[in-house]
Protein backbone atom coordinates (compact mmCIF):
# COMPACT_ATOMS: atom_id res chain seq x y z
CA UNK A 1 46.31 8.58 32.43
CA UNK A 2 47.03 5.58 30.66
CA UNK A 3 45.34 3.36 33.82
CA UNK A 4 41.81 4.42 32.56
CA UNK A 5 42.92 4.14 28.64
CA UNK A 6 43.74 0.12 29.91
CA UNK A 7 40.12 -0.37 32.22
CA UNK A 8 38.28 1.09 29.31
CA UNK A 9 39.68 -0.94 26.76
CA UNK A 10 39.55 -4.04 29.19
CA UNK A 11 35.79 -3.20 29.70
CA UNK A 12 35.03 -2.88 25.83
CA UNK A 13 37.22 -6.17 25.33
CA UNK A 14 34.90 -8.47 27.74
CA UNK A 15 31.74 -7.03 26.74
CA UNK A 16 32.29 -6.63 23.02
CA UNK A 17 31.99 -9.73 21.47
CA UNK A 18 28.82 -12.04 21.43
CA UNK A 19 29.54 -15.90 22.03
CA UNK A 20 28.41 -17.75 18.67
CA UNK A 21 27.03 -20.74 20.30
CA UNK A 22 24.68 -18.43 21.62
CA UNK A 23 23.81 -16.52 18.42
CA UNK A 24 21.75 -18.17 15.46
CA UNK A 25 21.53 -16.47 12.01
CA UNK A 26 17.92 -15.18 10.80
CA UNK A 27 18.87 -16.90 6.94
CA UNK A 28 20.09 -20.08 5.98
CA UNK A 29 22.56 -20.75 3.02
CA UNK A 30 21.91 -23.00 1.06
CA UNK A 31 22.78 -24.60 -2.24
CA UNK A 32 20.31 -23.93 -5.38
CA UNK A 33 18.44 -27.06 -6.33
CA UNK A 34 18.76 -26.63 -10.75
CA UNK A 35 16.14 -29.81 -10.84
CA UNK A 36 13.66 -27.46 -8.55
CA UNK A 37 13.77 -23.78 -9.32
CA UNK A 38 11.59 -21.62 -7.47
CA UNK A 39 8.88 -20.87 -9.79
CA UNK A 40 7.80 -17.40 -7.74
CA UNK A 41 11.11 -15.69 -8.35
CA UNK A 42 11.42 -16.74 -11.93
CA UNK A 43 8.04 -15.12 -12.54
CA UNK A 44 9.06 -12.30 -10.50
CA UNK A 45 11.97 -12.08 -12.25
CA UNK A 46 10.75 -12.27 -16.01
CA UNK A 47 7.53 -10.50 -15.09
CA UNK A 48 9.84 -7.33 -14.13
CA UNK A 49 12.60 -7.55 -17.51
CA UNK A 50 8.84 -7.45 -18.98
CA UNK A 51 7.80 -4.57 -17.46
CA UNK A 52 11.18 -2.76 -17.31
CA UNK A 53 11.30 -3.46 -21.37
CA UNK A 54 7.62 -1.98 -21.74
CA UNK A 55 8.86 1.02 -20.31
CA UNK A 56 11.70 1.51 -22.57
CA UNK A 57 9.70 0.86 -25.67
CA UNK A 58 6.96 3.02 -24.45
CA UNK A 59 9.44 5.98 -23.63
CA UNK A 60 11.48 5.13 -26.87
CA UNK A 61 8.28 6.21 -28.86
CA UNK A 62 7.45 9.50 -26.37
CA UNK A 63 10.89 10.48 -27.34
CA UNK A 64 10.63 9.48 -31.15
CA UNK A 65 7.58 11.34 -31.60
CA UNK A 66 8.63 14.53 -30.03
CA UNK A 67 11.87 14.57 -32.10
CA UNK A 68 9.32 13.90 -35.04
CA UNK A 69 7.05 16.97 -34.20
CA UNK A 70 9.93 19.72 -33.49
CA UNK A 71 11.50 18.74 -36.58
CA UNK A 72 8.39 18.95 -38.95
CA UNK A 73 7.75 22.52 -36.49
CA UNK A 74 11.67 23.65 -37.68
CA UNK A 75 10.79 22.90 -40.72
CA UNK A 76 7.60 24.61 -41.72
């Protein structure tokens, strides 16, 4: 029993791992220039806190004004 445990583990141990030489990553790292920013993801980036904001403020009121006309409907 334990002969087939040790030529299956053998087997998974030679054809498990790939040789790094051989193997190149799809992203490079690299440092953030501060003197260069990229201009696309700032605008991205503020163009969404924008939007995202909007939203609240927009919803905000929604809310507001419900609260507004069930209270004046309790009321009456």
């Amino acid at each position: 029993m334990a002969a087939p445990l040790q030529a299956v583990r053998r087997l998974l141990r030679s054809s498990g791992g790939l040789n790094p030489t051989f193997s190149r990553s799809a992203f490079t790292a690299r440092k953030d220039d501060p003197n260069n920013p990229n201009w696309v993801k700032v605008g991205l980036s503020l163009g969404a806190t924008a939007a995202i904001w909007m939203l609240i403020f927009k919803q905000h009121n929604e809310h507001l004004a419900e609260y507004e006309r069930r209270k004046a409907e309790q009321g009456s």
